[in-house]
N, C-alpha and C. Protein backbone atom coordinates (compact mmCIF):
# COMPACT_ATOMS: atom_id res chain seq x y z
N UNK A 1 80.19 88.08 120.14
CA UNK A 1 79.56 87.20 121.12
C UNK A 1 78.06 87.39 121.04
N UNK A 2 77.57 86.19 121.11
CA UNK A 2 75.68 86.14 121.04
C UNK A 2 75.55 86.65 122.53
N UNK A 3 75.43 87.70 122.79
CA UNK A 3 74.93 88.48 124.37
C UNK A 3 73.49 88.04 124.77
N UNK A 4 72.41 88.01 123.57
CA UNK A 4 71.39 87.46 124.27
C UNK A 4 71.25 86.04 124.94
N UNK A 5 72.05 85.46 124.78
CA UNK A 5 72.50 83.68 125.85
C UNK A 5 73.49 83.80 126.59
N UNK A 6 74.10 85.02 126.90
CA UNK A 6 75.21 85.00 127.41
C UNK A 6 75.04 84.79 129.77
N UNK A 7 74.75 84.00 130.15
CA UNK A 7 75.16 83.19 131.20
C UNK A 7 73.68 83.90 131.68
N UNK A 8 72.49 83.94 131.21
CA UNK A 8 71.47 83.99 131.80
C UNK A 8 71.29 85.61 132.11
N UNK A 9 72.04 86.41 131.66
CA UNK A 9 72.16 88.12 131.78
C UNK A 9 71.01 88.54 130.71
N UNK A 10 70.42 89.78 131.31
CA UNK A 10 69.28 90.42 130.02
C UNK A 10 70.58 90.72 128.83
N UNK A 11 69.70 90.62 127.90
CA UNK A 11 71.11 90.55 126.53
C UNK A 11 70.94 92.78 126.51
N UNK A 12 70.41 92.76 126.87
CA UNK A 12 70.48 94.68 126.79
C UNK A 12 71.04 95.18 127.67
N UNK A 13 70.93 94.38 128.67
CA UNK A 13 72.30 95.23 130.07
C UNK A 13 73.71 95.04 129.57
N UNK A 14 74.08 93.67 128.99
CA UNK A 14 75.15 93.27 128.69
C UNK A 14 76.06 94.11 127.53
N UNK A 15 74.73 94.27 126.41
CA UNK A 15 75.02 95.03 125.29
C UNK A 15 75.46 96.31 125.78
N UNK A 16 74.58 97.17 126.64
CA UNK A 16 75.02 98.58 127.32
C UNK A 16 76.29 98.92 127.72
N UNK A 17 76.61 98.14 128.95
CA UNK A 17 77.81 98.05 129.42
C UNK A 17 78.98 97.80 128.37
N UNK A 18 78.59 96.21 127.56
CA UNK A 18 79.78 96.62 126.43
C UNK A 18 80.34 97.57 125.51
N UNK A 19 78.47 98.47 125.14
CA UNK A 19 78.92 99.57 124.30
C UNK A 19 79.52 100.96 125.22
N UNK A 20 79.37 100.78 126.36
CA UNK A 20 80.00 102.19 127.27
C UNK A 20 81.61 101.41 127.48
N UNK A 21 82.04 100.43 127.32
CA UNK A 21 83.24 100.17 127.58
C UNK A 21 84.33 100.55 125.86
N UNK A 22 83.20 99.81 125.06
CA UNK A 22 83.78 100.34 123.53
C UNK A 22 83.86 101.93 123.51
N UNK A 23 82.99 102.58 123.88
CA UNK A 23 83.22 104.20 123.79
C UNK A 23 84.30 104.73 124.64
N UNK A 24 84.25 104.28 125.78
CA UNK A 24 85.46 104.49 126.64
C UNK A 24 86.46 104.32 125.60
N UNK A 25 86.79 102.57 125.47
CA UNK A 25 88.11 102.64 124.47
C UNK A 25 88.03 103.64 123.51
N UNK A 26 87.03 103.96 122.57
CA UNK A 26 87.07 105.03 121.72
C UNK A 26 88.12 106.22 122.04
N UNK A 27 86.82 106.69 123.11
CA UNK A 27 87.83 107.70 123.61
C UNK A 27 89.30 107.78 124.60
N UNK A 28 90.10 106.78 124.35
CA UNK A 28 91.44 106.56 125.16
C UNK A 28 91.49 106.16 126.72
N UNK A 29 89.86 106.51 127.01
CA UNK A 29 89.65 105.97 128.44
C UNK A 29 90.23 104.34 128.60
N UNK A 30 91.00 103.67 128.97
CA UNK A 30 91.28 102.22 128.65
C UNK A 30 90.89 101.38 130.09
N UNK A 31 91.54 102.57 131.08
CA UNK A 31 91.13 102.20 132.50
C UNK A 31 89.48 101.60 132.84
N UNK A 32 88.27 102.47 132.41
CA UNK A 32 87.17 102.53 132.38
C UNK A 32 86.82 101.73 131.66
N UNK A 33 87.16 101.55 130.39
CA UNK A 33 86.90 100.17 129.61
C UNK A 33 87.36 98.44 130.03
N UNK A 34 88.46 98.46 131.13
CA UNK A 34 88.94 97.43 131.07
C UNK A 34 88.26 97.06 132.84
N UNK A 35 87.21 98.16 133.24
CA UNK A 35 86.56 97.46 134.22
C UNK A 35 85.84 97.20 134.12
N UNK A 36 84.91 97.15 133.14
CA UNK A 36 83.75 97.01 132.01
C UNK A 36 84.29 94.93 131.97
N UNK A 37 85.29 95.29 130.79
CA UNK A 37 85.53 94.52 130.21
C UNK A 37 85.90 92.87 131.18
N UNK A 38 86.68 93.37 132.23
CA UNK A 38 87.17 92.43 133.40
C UNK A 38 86.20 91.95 133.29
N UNK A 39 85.59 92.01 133.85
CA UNK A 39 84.47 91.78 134.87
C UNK A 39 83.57 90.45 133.84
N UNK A 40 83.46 90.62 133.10
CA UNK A 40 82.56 90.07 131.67
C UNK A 40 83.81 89.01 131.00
N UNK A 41 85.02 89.33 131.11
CA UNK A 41 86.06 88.80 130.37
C UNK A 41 86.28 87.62 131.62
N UNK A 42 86.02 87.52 132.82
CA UNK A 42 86.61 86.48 133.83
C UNK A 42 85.17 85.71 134.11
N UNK A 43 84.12 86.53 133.52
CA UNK A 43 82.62 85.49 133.64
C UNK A 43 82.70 84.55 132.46
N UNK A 44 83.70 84.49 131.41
CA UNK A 44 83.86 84.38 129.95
C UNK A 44 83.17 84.71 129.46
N UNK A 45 83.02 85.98 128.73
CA UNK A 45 82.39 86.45 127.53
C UNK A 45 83.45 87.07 126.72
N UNK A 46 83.51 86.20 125.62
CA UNK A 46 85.01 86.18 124.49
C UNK A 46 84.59 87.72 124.36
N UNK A 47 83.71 88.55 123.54
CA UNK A 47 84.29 89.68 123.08
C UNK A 47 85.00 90.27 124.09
N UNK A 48 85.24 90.18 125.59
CA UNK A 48 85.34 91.38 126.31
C UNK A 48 86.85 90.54 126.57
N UNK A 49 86.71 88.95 126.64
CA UNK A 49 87.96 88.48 126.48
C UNK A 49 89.31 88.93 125.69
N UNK A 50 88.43 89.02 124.22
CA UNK A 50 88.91 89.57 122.92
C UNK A 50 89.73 91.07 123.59
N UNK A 51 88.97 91.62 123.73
CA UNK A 51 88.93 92.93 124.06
C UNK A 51 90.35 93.27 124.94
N UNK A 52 90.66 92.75 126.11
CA UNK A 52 91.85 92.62 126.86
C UNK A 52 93.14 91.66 125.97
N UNK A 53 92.44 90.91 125.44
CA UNK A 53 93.63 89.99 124.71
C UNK A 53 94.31 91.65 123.96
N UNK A 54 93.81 92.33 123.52
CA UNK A 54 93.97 93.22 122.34
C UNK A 54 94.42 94.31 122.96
N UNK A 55 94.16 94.99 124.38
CA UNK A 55 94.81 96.08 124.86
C UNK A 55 96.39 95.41 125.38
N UNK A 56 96.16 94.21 126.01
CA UNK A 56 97.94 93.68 126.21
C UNK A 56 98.64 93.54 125.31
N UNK A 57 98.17 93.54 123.57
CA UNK A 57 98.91 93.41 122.76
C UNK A 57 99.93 95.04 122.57
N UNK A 58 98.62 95.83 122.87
CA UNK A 58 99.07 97.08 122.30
C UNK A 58 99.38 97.94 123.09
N UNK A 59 98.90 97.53 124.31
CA UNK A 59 99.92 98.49 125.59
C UNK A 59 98.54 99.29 125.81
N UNK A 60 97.16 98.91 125.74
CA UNK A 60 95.93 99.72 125.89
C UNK A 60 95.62 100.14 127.07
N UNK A 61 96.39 100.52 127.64
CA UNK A 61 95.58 100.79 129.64
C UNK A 61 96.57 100.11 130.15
N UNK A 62 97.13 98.98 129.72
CA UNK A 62 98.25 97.86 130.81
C UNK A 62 98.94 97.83 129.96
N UNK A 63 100.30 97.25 130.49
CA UNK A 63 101.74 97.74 130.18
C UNK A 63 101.54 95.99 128.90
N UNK A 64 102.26 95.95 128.03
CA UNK A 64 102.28 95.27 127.14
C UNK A 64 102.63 94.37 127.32
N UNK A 65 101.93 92.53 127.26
CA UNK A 65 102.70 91.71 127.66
C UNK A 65 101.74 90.46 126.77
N UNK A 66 102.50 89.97 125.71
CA UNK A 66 101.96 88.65 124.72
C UNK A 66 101.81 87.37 125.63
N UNK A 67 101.97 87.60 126.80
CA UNK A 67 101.62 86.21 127.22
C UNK A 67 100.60 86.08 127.54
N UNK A 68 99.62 87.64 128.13
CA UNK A 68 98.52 87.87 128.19
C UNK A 68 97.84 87.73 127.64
N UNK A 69 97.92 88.75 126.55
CA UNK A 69 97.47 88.55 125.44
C UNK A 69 96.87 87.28 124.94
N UNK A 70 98.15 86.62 124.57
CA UNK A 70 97.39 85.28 124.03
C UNK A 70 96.90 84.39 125.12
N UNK A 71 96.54 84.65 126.48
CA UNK A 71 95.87 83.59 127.28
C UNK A 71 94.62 84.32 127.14
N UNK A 72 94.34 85.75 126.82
CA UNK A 72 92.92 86.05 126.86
C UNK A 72 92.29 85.79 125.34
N UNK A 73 93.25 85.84 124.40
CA UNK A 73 92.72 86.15 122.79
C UNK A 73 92.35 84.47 122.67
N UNK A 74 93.78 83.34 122.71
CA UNK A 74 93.04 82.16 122.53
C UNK A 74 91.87 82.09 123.47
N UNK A 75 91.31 81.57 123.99
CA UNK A 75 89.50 80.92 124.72
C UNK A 75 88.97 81.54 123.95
N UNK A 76 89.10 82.99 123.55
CA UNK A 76 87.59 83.88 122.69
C UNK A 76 87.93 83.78 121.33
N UNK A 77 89.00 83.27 120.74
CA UNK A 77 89.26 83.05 119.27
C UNK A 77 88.70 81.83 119.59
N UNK A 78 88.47 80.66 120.25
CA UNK A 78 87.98 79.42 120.68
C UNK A 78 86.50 79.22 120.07
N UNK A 79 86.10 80.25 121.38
CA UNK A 79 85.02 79.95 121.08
C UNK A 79 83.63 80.77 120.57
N UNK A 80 84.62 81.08 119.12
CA UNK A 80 84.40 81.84 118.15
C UNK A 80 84.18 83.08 117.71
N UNK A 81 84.54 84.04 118.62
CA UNK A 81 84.32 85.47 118.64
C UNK A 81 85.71 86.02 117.36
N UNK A 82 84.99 86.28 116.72
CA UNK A 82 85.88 87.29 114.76
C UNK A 82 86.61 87.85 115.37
N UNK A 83 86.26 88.72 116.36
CA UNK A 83 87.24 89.97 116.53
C UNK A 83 88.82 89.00 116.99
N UNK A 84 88.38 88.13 118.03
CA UNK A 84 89.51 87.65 118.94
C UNK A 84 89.99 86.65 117.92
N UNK A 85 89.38 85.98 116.88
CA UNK A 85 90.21 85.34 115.84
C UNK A 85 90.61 86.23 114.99
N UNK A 86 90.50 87.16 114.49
CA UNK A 86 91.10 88.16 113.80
C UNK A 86 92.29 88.54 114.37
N UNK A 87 92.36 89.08 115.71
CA UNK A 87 93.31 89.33 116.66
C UNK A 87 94.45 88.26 116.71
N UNK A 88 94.09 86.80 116.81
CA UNK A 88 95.32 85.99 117.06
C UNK A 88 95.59 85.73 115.94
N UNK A 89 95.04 86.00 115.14
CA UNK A 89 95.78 86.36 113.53
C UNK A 89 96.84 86.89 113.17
N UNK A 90 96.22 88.12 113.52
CA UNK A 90 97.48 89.22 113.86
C UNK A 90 98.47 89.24 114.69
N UNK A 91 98.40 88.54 115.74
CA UNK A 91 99.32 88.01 116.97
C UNK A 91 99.87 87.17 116.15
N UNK A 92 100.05 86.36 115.22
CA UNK A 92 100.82 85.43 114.70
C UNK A 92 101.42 85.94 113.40
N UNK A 93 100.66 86.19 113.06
CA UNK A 93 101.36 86.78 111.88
C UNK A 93 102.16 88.00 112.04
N UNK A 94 101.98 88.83 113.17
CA UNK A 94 103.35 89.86 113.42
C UNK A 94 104.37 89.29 114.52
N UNK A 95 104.19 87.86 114.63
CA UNK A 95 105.46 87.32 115.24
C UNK A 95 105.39 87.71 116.70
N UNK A 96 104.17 88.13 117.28
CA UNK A 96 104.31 89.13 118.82
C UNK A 96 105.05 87.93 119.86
N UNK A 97 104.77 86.71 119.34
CA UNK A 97 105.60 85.66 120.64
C UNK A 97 107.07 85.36 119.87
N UNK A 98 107.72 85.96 119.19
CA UNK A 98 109.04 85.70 118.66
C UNK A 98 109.05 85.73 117.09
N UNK A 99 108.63 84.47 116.37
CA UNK A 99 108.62 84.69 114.98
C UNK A 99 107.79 84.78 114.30
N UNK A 100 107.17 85.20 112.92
CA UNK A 100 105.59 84.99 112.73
C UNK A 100 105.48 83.53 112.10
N UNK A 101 104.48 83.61 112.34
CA UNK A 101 103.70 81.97 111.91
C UNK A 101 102.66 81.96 111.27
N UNK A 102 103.09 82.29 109.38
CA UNK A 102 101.87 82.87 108.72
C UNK A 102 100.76 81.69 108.72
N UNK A 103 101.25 80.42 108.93
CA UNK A 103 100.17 79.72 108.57
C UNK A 103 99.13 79.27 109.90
N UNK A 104 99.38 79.52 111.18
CA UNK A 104 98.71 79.60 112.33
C UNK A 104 97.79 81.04 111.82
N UNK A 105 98.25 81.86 111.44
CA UNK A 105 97.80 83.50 111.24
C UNK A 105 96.87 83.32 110.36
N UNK A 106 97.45 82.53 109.19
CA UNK A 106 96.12 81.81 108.00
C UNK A 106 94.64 81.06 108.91
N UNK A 107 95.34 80.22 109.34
CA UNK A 107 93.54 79.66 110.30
C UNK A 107 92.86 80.45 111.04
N UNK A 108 93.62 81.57 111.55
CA UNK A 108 92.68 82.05 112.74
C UNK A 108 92.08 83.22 111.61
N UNK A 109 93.05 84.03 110.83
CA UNK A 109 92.13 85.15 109.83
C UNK A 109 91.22 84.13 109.18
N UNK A 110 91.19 82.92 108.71
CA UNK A 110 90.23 82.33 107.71
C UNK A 110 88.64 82.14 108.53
N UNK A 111 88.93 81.75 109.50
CA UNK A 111 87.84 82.03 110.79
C UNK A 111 87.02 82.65 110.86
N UNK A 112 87.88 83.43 111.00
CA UNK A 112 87.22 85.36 111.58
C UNK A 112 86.49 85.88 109.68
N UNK A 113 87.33 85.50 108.92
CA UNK A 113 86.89 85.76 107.34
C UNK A 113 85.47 85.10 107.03
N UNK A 114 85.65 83.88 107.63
CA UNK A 114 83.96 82.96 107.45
C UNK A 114 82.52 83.46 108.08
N UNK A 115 83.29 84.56 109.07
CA UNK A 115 82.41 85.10 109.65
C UNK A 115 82.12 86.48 108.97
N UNK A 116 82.86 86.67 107.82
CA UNK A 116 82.65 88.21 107.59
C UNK A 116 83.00 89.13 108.20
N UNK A 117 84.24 88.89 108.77
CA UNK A 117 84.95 90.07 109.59
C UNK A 117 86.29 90.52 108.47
N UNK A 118 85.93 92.20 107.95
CA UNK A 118 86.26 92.16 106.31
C UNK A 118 87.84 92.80 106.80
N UNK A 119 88.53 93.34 107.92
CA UNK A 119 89.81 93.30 107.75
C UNK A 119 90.95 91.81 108.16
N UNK A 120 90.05 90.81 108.09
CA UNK A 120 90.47 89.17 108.02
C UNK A 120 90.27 88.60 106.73
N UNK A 121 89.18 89.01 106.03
CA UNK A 121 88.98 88.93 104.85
C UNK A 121 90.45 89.57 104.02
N UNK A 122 90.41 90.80 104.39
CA UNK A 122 91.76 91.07 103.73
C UNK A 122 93.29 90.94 104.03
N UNK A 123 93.24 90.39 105.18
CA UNK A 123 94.85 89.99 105.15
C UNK A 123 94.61 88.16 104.79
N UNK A 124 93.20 87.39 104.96
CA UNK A 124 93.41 86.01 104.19
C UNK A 124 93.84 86.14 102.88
N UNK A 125 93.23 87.19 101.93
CA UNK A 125 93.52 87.65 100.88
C UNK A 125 94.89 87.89 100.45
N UNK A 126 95.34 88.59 101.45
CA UNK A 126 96.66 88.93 101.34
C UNK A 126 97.70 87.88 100.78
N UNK A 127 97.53 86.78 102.16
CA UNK A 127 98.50 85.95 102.50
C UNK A 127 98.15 84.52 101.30
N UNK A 128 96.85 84.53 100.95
CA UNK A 128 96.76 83.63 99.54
C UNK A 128 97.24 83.99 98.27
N UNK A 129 97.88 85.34 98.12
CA UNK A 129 98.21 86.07 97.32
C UNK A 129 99.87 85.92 97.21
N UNK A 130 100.41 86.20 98.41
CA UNK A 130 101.89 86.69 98.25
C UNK A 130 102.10 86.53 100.20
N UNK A 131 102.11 84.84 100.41
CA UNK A 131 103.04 84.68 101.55
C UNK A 131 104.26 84.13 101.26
N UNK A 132 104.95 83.98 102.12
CA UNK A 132 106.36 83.21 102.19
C UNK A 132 106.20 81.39 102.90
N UNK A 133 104.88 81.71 103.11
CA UNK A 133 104.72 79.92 103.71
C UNK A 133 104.12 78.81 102.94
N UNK A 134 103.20 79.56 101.64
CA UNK A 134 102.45 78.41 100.97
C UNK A 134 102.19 79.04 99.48
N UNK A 135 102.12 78.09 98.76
CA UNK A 135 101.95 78.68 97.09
C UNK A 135 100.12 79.56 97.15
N UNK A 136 100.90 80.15 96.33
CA UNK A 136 99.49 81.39 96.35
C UNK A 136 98.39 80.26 96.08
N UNK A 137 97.25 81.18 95.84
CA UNK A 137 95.90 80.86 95.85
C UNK A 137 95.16 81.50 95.42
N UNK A 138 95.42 82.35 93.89
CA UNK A 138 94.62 82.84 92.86
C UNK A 138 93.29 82.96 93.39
N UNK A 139 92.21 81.86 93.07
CA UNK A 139 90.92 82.20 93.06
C UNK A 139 90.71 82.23 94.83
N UNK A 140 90.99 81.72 95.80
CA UNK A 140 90.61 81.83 97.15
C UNK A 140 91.10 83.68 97.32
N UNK A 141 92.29 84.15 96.88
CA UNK A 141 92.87 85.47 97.21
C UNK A 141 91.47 86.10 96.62
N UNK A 142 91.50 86.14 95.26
CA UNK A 142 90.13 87.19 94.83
C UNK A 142 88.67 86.84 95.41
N UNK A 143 88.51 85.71 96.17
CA UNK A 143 87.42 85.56 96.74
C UNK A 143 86.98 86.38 97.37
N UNK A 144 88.22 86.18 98.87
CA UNK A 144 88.33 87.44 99.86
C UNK A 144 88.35 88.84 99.52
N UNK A 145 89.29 89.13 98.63
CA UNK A 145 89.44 90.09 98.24
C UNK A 145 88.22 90.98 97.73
N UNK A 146 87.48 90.28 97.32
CA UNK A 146 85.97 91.06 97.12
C UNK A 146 85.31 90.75 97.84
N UNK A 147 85.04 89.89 98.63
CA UNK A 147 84.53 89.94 100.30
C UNK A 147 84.83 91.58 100.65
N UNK A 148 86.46 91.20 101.06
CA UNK A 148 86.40 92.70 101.80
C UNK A 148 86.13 93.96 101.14
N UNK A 149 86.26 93.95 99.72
CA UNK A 149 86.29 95.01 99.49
C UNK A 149 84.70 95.89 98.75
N UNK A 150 83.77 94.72 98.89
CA UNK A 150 82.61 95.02 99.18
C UNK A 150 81.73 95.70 100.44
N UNK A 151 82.94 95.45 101.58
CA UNK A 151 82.53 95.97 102.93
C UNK A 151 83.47 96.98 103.19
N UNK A 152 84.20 97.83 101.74
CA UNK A 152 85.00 99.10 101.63
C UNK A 152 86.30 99.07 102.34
N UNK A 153 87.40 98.29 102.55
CA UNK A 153 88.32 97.74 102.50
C UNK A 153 89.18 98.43 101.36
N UNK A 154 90.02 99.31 101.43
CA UNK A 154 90.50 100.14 100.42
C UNK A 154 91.71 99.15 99.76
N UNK A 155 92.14 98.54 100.66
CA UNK A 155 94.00 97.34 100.29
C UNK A 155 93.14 96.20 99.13
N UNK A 156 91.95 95.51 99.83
CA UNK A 156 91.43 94.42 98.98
C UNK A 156 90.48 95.03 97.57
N UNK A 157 90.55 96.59 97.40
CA UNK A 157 89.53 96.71 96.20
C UNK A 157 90.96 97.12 95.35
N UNK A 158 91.85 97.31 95.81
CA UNK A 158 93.26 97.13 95.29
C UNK A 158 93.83 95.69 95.11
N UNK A 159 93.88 95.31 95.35
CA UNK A 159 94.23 93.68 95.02
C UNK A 159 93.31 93.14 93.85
N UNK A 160 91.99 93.47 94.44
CA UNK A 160 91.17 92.63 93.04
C UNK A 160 91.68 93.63 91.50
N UNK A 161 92.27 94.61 91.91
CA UNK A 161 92.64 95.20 90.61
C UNK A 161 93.73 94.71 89.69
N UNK A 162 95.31 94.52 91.16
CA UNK A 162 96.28 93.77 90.97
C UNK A 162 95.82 92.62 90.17
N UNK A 163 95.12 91.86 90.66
CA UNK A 163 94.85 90.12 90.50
C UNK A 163 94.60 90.09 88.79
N UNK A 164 93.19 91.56 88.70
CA UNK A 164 93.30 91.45 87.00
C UNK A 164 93.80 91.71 86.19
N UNK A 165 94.62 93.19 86.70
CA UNK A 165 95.90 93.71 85.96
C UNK A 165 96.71 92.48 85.52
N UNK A 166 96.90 91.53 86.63
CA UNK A 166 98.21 90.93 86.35
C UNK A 166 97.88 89.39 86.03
N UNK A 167 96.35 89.22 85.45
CA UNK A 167 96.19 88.07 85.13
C UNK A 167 96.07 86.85 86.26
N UNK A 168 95.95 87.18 87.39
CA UNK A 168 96.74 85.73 88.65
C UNK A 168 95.05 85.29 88.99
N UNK A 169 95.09 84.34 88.31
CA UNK A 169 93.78 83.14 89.05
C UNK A 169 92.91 83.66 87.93
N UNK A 170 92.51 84.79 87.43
CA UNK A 170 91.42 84.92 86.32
C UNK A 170 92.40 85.71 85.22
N UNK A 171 90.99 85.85 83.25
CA UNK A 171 91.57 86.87 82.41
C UNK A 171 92.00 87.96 83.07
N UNK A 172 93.06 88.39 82.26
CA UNK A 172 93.66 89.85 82.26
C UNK A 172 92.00 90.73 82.04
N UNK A 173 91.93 91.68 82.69
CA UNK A 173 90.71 92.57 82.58
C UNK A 173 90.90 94.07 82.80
N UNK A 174 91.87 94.61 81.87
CA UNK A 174 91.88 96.34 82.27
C UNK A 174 90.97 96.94 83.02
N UNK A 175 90.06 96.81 81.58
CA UNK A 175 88.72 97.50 82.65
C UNK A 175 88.64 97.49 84.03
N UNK A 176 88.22 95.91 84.32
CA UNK A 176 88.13 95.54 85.90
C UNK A 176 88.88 95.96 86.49
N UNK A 177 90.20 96.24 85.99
CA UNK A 177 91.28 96.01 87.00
C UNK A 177 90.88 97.52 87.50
């Protein structure tokens, strides 16, 4: 989230508070983080939106519940926050409302990927590679794939190896691989 436009707030109070709520979460505090986060998440500010979408997924401080979840993750995957499109990525693609839905999971990681958010980078990668919903995608997979694995992504500097080992979208390249 751009904090310095965020509803007329100094963008350094906003930033503060968010980073004492991220350290909280750090440290398992979830309670302390999610009064942080409330508060900012019901003024709408997607990351903090994001932020609760992501503890209801995982049982972070409040008891686990995807309906939550996705009423806080969609608005801030909306309106454009990586993390919270990364997140309903993952909410779809691990099926958290019943079945997965790689190709809903495809738009929201491709999103969050445009933005350079490099573990979206690597599951777009992934899923252009070897899903069950759509014919691979050779050169888009190694795109990402060195996206992320330029931003040290250990799965995608493995894939771009796969991709040359095994010839898929470019030459066979030992070396490279």
């Amino acid at each position: 989230a751009n904090l310095g436009e965020w509803k007329g707030m100094q963008p350094a109070g906003v930033a503060a508070r968010m980073a004492e709520a991220d350290s909280a979460a750090a440290q398992g505090d979830y309670d302390a983080a999610l009064q942080i986060w409330v508060d900012y998440a019901q003024a709408g500010l997607a990351r903090a939106q994001a932020e609760i979408g992501r503890c209801f997924v995982n049982a972070w401080g409040v008891e686990r519940d995807t309906a939550l979840a996705l009423k806080w993750l969609t608005p801030a995957a909306k309106a454009g926050d990586a993390l919270a499109q990364r997140a309903l990525g993952d909410f779809y693609f691990n099926g958290e409302d019943g079945a997965p839905n790689r190709s809903i999971a495809e738009e929201w990681y491709a999103r969050a990927a445009e933005q350079g958010d490099a573990p979206a980078q690597d599951m777009l990668s992934w899923i252009l590679t070897d899903s069950d919903h759509r014919k691979p995608d050779y050169g888009q997979a190694m795109r990402w794939a060195l996206a992320a694995a330029a931003q040290g992504v250990a799965a995608s500097m493995t894939r771009v190896g796969l991709l040359y080992n095994n010839a898929l979208g470019v030459d066979r390249d030992a070396e490279l691989a």
